[in-house]
N, C-alpha and C. Protein backbone atom coordinates (compact mmCIF):
# COMPACT_ATOMS: atom_id res chain seq x y z
N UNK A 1 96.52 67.40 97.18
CA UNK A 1 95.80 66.48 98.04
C UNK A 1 94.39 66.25 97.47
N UNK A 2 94.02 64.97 97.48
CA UNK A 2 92.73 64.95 96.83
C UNK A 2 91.89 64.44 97.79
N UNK A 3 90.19 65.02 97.56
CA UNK A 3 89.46 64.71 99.04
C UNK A 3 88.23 64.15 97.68
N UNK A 4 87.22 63.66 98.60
CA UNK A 4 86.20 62.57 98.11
C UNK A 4 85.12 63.33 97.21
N UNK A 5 84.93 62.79 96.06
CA UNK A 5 83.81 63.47 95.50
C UNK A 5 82.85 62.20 94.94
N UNK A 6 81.46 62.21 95.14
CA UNK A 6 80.47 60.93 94.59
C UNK A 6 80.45 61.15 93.13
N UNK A 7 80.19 60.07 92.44
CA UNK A 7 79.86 59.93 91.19
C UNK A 7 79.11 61.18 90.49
N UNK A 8 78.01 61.04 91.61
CA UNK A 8 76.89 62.20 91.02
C UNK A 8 77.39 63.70 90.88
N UNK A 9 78.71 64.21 91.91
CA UNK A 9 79.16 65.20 91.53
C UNK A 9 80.12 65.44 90.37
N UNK A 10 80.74 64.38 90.18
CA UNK A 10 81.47 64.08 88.88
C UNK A 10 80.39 64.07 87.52
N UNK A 11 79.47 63.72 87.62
CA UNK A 11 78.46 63.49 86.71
C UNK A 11 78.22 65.38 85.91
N UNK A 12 78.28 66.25 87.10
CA UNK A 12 77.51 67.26 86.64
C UNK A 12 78.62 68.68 86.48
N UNK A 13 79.76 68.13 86.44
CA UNK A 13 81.44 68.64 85.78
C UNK A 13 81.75 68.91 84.38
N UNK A 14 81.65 70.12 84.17
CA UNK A 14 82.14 69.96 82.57
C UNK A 14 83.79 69.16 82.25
N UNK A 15 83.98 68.48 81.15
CA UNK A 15 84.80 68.00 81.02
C UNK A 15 85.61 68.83 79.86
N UNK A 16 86.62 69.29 79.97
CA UNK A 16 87.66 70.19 79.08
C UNK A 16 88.64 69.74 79.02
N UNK A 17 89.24 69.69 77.51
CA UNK A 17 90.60 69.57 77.17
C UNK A 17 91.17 70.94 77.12
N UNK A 18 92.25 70.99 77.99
CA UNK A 18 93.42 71.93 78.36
C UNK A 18 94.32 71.94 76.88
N UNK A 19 94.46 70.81 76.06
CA UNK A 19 95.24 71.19 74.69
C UNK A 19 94.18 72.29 74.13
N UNK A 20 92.92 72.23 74.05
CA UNK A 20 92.28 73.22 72.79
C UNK A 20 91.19 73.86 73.20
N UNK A 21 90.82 73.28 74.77
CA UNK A 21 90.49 74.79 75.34
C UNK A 21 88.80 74.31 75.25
N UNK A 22 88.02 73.38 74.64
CA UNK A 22 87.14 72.96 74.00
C UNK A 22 86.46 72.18 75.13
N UNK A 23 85.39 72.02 75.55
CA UNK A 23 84.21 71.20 76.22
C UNK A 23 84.18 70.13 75.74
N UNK A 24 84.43 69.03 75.88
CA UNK A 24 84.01 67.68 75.40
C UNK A 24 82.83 66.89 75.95
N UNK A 25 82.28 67.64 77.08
CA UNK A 25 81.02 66.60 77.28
C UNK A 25 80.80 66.35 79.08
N UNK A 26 80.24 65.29 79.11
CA UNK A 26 80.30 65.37 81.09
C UNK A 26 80.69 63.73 81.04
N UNK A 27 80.76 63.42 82.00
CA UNK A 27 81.36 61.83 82.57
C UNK A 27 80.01 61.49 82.80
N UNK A 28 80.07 59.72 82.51
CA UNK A 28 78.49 59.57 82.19
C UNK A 28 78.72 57.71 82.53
N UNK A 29 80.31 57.60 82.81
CA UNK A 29 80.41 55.86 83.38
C UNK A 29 81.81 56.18 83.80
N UNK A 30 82.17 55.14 84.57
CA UNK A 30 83.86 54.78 84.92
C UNK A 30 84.16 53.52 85.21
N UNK A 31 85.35 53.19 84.20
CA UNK A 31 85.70 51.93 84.70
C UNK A 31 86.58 52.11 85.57
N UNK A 32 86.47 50.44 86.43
CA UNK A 32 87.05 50.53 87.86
C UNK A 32 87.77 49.27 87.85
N UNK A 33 88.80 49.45 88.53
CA UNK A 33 90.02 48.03 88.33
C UNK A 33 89.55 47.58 89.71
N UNK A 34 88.84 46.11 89.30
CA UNK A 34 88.31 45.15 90.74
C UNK A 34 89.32 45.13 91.54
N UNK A 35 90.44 44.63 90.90
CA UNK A 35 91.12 44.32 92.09
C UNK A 35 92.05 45.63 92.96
N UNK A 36 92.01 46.35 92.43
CA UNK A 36 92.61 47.49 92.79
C UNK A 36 91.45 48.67 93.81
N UNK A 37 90.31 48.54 93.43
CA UNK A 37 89.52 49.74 93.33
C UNK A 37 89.95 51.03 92.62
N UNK A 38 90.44 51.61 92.19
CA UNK A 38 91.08 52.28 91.11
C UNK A 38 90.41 52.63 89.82
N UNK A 39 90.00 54.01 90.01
CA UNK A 39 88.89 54.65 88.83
C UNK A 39 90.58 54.09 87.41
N UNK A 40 90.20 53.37 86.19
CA UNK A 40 91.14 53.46 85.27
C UNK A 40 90.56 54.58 84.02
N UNK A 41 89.59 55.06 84.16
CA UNK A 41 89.22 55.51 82.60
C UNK A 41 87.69 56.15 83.34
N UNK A 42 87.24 57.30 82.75
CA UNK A 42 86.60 58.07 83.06
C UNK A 42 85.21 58.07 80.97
N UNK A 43 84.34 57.66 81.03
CA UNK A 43 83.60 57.86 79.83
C UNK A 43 83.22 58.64 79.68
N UNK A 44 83.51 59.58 79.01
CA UNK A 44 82.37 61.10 78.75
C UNK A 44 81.39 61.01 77.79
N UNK A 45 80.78 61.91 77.65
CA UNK A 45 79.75 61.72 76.15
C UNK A 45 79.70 63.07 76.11
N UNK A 46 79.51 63.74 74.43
CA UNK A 46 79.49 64.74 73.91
C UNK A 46 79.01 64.54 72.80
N UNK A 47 79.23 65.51 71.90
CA UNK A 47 78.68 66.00 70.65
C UNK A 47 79.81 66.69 69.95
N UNK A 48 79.58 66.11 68.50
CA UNK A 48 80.56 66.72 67.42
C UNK A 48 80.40 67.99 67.00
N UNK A 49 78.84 68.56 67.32
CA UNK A 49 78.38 69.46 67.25
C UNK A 49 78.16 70.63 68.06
N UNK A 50 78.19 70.27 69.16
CA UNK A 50 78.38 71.13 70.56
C UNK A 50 77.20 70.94 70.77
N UNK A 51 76.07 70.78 70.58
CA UNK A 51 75.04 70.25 71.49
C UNK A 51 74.58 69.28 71.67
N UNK A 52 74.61 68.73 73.41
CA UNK A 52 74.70 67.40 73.83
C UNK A 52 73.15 66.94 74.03
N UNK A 53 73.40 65.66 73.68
CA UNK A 53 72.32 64.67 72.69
C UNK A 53 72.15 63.89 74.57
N UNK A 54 70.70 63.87 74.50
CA UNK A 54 69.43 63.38 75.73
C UNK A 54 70.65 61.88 75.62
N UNK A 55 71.13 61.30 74.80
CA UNK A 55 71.33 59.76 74.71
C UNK A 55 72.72 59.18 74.12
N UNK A 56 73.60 60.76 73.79
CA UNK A 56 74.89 60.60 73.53
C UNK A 56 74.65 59.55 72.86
N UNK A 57 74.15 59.95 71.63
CA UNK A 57 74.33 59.59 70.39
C UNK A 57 75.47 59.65 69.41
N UNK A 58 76.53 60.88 69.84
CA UNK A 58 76.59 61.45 69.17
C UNK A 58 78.32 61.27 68.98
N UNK A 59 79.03 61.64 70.49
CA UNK A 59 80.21 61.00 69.94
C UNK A 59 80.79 60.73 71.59
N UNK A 60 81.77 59.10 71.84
CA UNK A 60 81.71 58.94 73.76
C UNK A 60 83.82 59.00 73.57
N UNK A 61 83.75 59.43 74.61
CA UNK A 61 85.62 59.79 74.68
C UNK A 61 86.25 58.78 76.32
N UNK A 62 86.86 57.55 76.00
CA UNK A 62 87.55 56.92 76.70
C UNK A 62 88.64 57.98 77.07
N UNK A 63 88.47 58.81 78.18
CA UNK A 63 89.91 59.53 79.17
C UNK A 63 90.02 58.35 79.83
N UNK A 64 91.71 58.10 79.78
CA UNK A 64 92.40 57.48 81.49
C UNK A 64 92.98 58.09 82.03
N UNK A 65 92.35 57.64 83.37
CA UNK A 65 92.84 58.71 84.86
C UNK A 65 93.85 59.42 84.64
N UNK A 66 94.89 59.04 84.28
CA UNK A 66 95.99 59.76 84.56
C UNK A 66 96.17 61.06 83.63
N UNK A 67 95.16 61.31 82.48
CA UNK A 67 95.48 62.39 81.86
C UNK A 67 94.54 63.91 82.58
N UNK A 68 93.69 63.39 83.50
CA UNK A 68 93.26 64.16 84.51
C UNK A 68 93.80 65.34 85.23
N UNK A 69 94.40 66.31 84.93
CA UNK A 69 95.29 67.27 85.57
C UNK A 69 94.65 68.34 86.64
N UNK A 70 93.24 68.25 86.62
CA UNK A 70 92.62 69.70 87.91
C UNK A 70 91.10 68.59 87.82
N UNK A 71 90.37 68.85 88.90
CA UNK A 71 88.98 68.14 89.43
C UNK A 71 88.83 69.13 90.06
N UNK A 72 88.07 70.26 89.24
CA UNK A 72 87.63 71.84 89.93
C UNK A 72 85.98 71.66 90.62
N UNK A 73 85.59 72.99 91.06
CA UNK A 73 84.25 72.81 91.62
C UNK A 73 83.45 73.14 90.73
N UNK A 74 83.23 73.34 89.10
CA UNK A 74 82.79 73.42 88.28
C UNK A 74 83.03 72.26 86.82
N UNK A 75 84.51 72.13 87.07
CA UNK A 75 85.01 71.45 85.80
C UNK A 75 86.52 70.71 85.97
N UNK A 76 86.24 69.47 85.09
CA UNK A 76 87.81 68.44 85.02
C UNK A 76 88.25 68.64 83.84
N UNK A 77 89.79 69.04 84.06
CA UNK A 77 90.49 69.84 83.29
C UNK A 77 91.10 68.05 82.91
N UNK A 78 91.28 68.18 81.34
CA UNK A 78 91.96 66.89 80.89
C UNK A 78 92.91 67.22 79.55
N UNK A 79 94.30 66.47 79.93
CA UNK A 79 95.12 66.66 78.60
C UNK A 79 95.26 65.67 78.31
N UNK A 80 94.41 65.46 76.84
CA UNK A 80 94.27 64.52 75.75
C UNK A 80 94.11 65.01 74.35
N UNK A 81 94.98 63.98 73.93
CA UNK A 81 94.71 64.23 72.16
C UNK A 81 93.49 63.76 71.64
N UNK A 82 92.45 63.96 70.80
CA UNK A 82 91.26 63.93 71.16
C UNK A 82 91.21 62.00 70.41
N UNK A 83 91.79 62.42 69.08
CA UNK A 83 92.24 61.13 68.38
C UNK A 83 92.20 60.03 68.82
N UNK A 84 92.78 60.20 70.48
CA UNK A 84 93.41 58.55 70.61
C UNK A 84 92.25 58.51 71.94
N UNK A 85 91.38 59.43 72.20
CA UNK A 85 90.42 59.07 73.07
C UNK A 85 88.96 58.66 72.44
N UNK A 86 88.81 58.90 71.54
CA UNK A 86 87.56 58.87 70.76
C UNK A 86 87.04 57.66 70.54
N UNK A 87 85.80 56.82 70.60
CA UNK A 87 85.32 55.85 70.06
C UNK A 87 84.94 55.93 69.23
């Protein structure tokens, strides 16, 4: 069952891939299907380096919703191949 969380708490979620166990960054935009209202894609920003850049410079990861598997009280657990999320 899923209950309401604001942007701003999503904002301050670590974002993890469940394939490799690895931090990718925090959510930092979302696109939203007008006609639907419907979060489609979640933007993160990170670092290739592991330390995250004031301006995510550095490297931004298109997740869509549906690879979303846990929205914890610390962290959103995501299974993605990193490849096909990467800009």
């Amino acid at each position: 069952m899923w209950s309401m969380e604001l942007l701003s708490q999503l904002e301050n979620k670590d974002v993890i891939n469940i394939c490799t166990g690895t931090k990718l960054g925090f959510i930092t935009d979302l696109e939203i299907d007008i006609c639907t209202g419907r979060i489609c894609t979640i933007i993160v920003c990170g670092s290739k380096n592991g330390i995250l850049s004031i301006f995510c410079d550095e490297i931004i990861y298109d997740i869509p919703w549906k690879c979303i598997r846990r929205i914890g009280s610390d962290a959103i657990l995501v299974d993605v191949d990193i490849d096909s999320v990467e800009r």
